[in-house]
Structure formats: C-alpha cells, structure tokens
C-alpha atoms as a PDB file:
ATOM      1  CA  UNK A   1      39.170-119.276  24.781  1.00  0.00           C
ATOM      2  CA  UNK A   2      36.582-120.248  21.983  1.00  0.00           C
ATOM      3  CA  UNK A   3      37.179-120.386  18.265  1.00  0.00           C
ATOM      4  CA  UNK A   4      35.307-118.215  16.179  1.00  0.00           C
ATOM      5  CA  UNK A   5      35.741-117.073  12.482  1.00  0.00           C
ATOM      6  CA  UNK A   6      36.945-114.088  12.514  1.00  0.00           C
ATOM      7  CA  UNK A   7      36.975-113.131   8.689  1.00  0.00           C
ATOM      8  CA  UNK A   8      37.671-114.729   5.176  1.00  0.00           C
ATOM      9  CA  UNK A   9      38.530-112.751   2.244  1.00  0.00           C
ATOM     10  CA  UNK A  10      36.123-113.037  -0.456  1.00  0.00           C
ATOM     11  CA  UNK A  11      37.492-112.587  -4.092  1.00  0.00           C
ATOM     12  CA  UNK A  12      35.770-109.891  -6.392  1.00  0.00           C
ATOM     13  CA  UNK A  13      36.182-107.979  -9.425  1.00  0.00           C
ATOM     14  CA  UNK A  14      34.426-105.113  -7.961  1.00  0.00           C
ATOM     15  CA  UNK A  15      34.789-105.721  -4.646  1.00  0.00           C
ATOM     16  CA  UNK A  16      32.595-102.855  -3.513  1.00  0.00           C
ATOM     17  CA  UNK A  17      29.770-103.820  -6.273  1.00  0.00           C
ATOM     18  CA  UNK A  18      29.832-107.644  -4.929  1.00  0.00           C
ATOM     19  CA  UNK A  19      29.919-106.410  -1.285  1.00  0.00           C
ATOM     20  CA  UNK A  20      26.914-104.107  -1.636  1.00  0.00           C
ATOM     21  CA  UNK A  21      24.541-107.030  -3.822  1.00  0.00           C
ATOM     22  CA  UNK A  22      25.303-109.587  -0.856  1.00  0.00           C
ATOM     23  CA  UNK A  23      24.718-106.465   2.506  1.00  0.00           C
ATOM     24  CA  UNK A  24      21.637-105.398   0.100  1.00  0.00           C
ATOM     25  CA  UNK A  25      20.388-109.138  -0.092  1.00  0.00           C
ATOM     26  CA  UNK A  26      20.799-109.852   3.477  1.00  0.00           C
ATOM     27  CA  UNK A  27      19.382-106.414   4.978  1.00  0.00           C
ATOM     28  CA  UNK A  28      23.206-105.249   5.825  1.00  0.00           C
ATOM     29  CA  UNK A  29      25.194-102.751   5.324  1.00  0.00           C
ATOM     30  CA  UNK A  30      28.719-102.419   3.843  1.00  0.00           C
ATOM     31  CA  UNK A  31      31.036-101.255   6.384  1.00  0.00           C
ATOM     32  CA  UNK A  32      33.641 -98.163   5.591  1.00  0.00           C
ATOM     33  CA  UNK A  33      37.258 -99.670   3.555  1.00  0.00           C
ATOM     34  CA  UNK A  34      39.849-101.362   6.033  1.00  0.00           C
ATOM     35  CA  UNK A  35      43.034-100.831   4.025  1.00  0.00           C
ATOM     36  CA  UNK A  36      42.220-102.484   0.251  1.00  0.00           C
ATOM     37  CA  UNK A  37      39.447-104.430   1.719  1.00  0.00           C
ATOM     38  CA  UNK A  38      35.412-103.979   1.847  1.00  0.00           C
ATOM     39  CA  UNK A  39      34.339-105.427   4.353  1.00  0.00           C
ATOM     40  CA  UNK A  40      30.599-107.196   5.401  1.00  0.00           C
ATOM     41  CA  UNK A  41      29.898-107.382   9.145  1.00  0.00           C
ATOM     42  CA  UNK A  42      27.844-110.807   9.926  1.00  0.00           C
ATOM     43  CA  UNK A  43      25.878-110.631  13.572  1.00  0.00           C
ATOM     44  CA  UNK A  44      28.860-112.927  15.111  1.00  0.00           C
ATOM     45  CA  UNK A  45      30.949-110.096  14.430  1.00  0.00           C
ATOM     46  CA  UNK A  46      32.790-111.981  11.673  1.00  0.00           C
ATOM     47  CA  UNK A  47      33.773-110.230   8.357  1.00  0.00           C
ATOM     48  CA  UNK A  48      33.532-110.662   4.502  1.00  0.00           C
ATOM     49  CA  UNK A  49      36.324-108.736   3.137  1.00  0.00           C
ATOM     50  CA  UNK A  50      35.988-108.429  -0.020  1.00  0.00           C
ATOM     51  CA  UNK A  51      38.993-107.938  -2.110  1.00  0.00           C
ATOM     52  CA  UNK A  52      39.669-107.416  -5.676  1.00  0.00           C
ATOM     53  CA  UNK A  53      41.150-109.843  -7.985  1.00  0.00           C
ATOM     54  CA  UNK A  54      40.674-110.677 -11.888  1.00  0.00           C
ATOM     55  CA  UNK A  55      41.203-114.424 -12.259  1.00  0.00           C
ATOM     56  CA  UNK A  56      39.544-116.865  -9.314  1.00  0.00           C
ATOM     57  CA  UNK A  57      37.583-119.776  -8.269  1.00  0.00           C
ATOM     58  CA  UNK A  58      33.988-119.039  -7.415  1.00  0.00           C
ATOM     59  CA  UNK A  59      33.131-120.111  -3.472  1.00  0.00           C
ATOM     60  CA  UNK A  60      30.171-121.406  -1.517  1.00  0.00           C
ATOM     61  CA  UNK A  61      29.422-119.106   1.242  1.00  0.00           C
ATOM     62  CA  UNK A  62      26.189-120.140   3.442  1.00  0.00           C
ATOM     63  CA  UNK A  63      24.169-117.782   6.091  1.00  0.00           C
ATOM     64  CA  UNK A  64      22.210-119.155   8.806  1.00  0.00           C
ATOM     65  CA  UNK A  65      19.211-116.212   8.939  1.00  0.00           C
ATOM     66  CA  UNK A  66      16.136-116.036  11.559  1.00  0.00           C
ATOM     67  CA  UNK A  67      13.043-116.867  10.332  1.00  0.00           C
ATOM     68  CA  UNK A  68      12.086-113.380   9.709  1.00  0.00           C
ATOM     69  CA  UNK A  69      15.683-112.895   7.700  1.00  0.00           C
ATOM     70  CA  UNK A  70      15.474-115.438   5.964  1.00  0.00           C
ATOM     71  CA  UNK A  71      11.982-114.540   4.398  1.00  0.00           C
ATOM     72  CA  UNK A  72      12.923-110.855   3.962  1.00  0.00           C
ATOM     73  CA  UNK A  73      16.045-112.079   2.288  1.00  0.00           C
ATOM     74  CA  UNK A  74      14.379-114.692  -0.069  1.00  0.00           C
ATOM     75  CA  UNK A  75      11.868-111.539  -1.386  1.00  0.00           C
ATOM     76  CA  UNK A  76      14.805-109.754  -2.058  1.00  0.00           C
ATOM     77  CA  UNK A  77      16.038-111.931  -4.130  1.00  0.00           C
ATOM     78  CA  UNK A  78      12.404-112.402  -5.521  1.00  0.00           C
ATOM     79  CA  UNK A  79      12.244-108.699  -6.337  1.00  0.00           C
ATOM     80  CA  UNK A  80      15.394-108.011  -7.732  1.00  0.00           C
ATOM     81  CA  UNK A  81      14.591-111.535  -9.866  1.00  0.00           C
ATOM     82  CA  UNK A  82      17.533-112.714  -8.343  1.00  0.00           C
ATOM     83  CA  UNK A  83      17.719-116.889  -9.619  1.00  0.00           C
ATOM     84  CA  UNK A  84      17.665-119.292  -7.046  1.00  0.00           C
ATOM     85  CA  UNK A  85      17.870-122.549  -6.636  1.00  0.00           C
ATOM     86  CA  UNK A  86      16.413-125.606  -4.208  1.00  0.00           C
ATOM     87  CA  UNK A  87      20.320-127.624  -4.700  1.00  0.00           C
ATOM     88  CA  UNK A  88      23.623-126.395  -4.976  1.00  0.00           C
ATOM     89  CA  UNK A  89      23.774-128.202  -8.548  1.00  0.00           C
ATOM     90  CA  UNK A  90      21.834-125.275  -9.312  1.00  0.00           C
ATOM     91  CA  UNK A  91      19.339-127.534 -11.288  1.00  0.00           C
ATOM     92  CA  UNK A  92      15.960-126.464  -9.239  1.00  0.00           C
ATOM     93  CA  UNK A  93      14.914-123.297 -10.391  1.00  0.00           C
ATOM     94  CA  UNK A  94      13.158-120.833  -8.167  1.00  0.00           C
ATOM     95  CA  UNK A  95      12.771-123.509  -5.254  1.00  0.00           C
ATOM     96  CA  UNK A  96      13.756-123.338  -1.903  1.00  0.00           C
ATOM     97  CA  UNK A  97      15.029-127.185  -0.165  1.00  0.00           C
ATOM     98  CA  UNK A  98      13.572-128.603   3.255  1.00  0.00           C
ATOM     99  CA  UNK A  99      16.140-130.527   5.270  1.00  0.00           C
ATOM    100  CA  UNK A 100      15.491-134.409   5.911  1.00  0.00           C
ATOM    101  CA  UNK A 101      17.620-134.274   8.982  1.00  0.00           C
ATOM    102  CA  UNK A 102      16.350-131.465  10.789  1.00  0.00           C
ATOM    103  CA  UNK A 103      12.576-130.299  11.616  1.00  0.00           C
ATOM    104  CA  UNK A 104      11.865-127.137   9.664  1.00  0.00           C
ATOM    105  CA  UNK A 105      15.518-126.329   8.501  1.00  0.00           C
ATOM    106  CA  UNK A 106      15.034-124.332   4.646  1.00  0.00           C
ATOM    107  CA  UNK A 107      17.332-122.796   2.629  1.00  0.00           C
ATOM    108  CA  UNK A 108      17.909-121.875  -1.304  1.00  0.00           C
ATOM    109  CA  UNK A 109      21.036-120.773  -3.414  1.00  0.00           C
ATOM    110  CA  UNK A 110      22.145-117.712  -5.673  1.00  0.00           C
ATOM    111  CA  UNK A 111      24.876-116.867  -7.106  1.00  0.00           C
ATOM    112  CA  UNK A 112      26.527-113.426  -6.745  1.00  0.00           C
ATOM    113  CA  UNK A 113      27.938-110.876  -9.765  1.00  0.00           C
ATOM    114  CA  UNK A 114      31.109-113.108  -9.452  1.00  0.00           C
ATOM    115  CA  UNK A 115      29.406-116.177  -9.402  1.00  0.00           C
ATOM    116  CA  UNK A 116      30.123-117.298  -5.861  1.00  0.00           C
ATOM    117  CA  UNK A 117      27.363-119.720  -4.789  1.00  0.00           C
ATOM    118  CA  UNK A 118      25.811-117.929  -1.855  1.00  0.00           C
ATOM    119  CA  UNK A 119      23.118-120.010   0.338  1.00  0.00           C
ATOM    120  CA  UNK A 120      20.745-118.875   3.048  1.00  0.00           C
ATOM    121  CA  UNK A 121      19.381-120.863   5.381  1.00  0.00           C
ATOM    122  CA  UNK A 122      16.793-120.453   8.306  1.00  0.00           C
ATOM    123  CA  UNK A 123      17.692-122.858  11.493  1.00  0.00           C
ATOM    124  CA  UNK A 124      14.507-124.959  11.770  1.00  0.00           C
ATOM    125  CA  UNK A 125      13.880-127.118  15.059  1.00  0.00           C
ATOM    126  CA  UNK A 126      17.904-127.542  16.128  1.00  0.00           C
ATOM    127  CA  UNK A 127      16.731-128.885  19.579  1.00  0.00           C
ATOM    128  CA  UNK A 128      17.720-126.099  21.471  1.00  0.00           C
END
C-alpha cells in the first residue's frame, strides 16, 4: 500500500470563515461539516479540516496548482488585494519567486484571516 496524506486539521477561529477564504482562493469549494470539522477537499482526495480554536500557532500550508490554477489563483488574490509575497519572510511585496533548482517552478505566499502562511506553487519542468 502507498502513503498518502489523508487530512491535517487546520486551526481557526472561524473555522468556516477561514475554510471558505482558502476554497474561494483556490477555485474550491467547502465541503458539508464532518462532526465539528469543515472540511477542504484537495484533488488527492486529502482534507483540510478546519477546526476551531482561540489560542494557536500560525502554519505553513503549500499547494502545488496547474499552470492554469495557479494563475487563476494568483488573480484572486490580486482582486480581492489579497498581499503576497515572493519569500516566506514575507519581505517581497506583491512578487511571485522562480525556483533555482527546477525549470519553470513559481510560487508566492499569503497569509490567511488567521495568519497561517499559505503558498501556491505551479510545478514547472519536474522531468516527468
């Protein structure tokens, strides 16, 4: 059998307000409540359950996005003037990096309403 991610649980304050600005940034939807959870479906099937809870550390969550995603995502952000950023210091406004280790691999940060640092990422040239 493989190993696959299954789900994580994703602290919130308002876990359905959290779990709607991330489906809403990556063209997805929020899925109906699984007990005290809110859950995001990825395309691997894995889950984002959001759950709420006052007092936590903010997380890095990244999102490897097609091309097309990625671009649709990154206006969203644009529109909404979501702040991004080109590092994960969060010091390069409004830029997007380029990878130096793989061809055509981009990607940019944002934080969510509960200041998780959320990155997308399209795959570039992985030499498949």
């Amino acid at each position: 059998m493989t190993v696959e991610l299954y789900h994580t649980i994703v602290p919130a304050r308002d876990p359905q307000a959290s779990a709607q600005f991330l489906a809403d940034i990556l063209g997805l939807s929020v899925d109906p409540p699984v007990a005290h959870f809110t859950p995001v479906t990825l395309a691997n099937q894995a889950t984002l359950d959001y759950d709420r809870l006052d007092d936590f550390e903010p997380h890095h969550y990244a999102f490897m996005l097609g091309e097309q995603e990625f671009a649709a995502a990154l206006a969203r952000l644009q529109d909404r003037g979501i702040t991004h950023y080109g590092d994960p210091a969060c010091q390069e406004i409004g830029q997007i990096y380029h990878s130096k280790h793989i061809e055509g691999r981009k990607g940019t940060y944002f934080h969510d309403p509960d200041r998780h640092l959320m990155e997308i990422l399209a795959p570039g040239d992985t030499g498949a």
